[in-house]
N, C-alpha and C. Protein backbone atom coordinates (compact mmCIF):
# COMPACT_ATOMS: atom_id res chain seq x y z
N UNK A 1 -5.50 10.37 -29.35
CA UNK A 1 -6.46 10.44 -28.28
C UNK A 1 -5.82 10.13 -26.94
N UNK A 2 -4.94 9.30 -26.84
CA UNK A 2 -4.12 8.91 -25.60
C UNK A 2 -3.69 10.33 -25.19
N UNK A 3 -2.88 10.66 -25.76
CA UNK A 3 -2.08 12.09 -25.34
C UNK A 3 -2.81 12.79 -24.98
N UNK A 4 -4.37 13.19 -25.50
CA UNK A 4 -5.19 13.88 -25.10
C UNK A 4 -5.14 13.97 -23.23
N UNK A 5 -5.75 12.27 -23.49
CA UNK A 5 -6.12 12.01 -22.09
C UNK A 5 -4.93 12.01 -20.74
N UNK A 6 -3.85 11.70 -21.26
CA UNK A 6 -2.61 12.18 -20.55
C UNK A 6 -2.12 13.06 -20.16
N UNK A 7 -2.25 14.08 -21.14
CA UNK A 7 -2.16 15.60 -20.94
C UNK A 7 -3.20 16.28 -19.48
N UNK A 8 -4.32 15.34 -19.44
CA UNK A 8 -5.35 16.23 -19.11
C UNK A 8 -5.34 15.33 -17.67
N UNK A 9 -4.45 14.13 -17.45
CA UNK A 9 -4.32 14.02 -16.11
C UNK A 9 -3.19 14.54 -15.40
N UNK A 10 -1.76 14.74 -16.32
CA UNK A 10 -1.04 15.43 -15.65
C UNK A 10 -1.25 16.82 -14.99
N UNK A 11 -2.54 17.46 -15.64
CA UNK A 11 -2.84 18.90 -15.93
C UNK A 11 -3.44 18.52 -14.21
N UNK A 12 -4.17 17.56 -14.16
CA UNK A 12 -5.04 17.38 -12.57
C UNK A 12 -3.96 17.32 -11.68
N UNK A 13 -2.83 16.19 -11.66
CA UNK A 13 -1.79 16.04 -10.95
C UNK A 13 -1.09 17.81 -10.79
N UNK A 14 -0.89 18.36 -11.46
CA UNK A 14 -0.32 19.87 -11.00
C UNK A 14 -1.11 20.47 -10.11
N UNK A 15 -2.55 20.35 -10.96
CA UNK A 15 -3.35 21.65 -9.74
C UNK A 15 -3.69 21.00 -8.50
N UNK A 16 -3.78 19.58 -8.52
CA UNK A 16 -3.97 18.89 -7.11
C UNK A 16 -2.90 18.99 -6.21
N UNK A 17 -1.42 19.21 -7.00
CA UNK A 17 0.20 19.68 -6.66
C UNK A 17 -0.16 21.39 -5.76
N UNK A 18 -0.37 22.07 -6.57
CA UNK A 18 -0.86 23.42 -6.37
C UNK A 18 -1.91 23.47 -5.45
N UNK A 19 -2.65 22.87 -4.91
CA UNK A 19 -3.72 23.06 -4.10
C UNK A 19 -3.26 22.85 -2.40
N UNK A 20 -2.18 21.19 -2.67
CA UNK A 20 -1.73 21.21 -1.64
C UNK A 20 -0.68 22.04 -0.72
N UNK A 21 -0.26 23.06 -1.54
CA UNK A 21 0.85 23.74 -1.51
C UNK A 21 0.78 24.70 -0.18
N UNK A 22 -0.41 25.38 -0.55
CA UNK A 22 -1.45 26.33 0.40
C UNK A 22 -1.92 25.45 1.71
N UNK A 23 -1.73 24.09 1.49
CA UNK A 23 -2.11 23.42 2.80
C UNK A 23 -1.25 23.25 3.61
N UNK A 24 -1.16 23.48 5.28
CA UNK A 24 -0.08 23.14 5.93
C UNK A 24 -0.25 21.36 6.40
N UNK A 25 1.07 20.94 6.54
CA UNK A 25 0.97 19.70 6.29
C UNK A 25 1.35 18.83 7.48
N UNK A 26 1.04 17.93 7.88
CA UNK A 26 1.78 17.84 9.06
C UNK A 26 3.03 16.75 9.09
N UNK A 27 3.41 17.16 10.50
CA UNK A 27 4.87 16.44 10.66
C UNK A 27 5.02 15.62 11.17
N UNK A 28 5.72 14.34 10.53
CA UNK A 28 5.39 13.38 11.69
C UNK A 28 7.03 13.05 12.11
N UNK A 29 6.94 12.62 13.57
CA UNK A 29 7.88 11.92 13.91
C UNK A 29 8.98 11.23 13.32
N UNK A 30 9.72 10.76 13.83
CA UNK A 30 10.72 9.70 13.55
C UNK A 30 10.07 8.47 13.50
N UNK A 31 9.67 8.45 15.06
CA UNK A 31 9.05 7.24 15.12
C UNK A 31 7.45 6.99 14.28
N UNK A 32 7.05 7.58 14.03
CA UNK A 32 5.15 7.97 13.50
C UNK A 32 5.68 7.35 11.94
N UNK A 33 7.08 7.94 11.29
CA UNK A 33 7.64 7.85 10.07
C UNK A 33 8.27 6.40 9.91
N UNK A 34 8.38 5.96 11.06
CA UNK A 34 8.63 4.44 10.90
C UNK A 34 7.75 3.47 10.93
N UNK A 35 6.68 3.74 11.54
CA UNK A 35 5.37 2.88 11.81
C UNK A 35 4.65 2.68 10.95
N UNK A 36 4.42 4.25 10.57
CA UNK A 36 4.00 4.09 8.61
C UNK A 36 4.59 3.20 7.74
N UNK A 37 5.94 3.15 7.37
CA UNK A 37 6.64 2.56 6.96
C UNK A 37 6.36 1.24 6.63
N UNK A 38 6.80 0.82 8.08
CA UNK A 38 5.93 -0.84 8.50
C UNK A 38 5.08 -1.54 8.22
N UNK A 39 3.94 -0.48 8.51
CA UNK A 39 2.66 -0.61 7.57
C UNK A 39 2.56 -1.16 6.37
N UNK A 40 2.94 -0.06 5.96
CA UNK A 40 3.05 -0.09 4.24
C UNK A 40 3.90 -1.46 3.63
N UNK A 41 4.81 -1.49 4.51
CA UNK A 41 5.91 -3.12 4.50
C UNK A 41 4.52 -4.07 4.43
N UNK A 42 4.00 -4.19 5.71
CA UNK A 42 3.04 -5.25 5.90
C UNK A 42 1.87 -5.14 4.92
N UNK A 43 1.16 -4.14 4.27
CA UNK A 43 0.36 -3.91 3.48
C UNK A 43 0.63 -4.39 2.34
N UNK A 44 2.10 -4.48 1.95
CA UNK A 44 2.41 -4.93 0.12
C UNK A 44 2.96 -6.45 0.62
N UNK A 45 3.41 -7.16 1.83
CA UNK A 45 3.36 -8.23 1.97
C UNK A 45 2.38 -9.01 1.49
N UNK A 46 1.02 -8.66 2.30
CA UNK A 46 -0.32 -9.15 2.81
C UNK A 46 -0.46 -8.97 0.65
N UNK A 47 -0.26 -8.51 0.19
CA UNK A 47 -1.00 -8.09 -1.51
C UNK A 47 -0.21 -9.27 -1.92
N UNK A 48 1.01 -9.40 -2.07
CA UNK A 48 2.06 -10.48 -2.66
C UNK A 48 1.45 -11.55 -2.45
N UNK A 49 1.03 -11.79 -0.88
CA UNK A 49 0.57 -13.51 -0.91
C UNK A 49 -0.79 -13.33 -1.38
N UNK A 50 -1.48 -12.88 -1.29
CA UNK A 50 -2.97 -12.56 -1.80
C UNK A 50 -2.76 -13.03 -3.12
N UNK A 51 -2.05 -12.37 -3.97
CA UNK A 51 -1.63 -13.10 -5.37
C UNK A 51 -1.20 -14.07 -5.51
N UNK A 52 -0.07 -14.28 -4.60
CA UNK A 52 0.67 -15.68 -4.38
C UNK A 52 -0.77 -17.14 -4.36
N UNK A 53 -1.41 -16.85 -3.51
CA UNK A 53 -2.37 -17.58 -3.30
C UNK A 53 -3.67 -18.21 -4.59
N UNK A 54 -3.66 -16.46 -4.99
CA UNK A 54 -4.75 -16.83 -6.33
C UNK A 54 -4.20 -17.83 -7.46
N UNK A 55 -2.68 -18.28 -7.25
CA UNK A 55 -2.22 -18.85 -8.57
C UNK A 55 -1.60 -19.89 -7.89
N UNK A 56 -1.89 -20.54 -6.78
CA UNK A 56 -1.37 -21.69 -6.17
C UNK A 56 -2.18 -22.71 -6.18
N UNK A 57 -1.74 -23.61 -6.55
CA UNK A 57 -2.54 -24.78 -6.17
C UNK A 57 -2.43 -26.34 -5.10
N UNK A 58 -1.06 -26.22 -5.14
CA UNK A 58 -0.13 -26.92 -4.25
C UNK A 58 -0.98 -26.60 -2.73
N UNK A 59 -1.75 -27.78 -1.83
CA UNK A 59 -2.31 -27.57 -0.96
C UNK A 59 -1.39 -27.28 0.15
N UNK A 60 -0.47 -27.98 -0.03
CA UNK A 60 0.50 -27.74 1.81
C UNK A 60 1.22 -26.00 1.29
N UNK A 61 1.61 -25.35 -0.05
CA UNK A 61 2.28 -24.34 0.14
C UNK A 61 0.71 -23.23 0.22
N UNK A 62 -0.01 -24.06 -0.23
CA UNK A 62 -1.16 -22.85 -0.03
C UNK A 62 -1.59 -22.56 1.32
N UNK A 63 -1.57 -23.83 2.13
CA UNK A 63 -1.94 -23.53 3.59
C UNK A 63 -0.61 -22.92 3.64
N UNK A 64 0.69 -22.86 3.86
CA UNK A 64 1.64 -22.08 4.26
C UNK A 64 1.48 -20.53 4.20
N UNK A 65 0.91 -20.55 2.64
CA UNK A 65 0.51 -19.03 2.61
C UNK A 65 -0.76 -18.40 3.34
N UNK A 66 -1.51 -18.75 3.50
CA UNK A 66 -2.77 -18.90 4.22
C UNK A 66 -2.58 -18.48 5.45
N UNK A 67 -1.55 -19.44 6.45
CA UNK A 67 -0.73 -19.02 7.63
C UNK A 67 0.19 -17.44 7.57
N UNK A 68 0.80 -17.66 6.59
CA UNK A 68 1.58 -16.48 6.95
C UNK A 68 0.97 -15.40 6.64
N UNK A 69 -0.43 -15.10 5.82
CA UNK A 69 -1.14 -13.99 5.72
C UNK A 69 -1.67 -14.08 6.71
N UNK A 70 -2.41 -14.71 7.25
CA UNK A 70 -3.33 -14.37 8.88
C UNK A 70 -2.36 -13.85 9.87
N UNK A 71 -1.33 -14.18 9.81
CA UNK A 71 -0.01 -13.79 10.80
C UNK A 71 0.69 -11.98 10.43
N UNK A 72 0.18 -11.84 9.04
CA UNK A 72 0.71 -10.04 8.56
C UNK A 72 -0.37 -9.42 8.74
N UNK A 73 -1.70 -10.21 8.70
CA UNK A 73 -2.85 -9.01 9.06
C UNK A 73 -3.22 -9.27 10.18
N UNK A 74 -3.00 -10.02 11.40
CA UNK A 74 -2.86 -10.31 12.58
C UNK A 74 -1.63 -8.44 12.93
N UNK A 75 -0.67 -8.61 12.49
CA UNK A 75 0.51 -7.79 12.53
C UNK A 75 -0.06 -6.34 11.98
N UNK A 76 -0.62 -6.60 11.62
CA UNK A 76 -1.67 -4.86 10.85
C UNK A 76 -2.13 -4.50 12.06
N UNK A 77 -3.07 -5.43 12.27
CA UNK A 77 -4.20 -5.06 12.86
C UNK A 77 -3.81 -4.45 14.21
N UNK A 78 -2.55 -5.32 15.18
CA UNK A 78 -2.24 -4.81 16.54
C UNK A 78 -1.53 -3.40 16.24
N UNK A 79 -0.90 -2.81 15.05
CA UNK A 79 -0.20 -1.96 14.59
C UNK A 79 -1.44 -0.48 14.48
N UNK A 80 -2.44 -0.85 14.66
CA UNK A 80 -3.45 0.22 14.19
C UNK A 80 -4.37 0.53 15.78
């Protein structure tokens, strides 16, 4: 039954492959390609301590984390 269901998402992943194909896509910058980037840096930061946090209990490293997430989505936010 697994394989079934595997089969039948790769089958989506192609034609969703195939659909975009026909789409023109756009181009971004150097710089547009770095900002994204960044983002995405700061986006899987901000997730790490989010976790980091759910399994901490230590009050002074939890406020540490606490700080340095308000400080990456502080860093999102002027980025957008």
């Amino acid at each position: 039954m697994a394989r079934g269901w595997e089969s039948k998402s790769v089958e989506q992943q192609i034609d969703i492959a195939r659909q975009r194909q026909g789409e023109h896509r756009v181009r971004l910058t150097q710089e547009q390609m770095e900002a994204e980037r960044q983002r995405d840096m700061l986006r899987l930061q901000c997730t790490r301590m989010k976790n980091q946090l759910e399994n901490c209990a230590e009050g002074r490293y939890r406020q540490t984390l606490e700080e340095g997430l308000k400080f990456l989505e502080k860093q999102l936010a002027d980025m957008s």
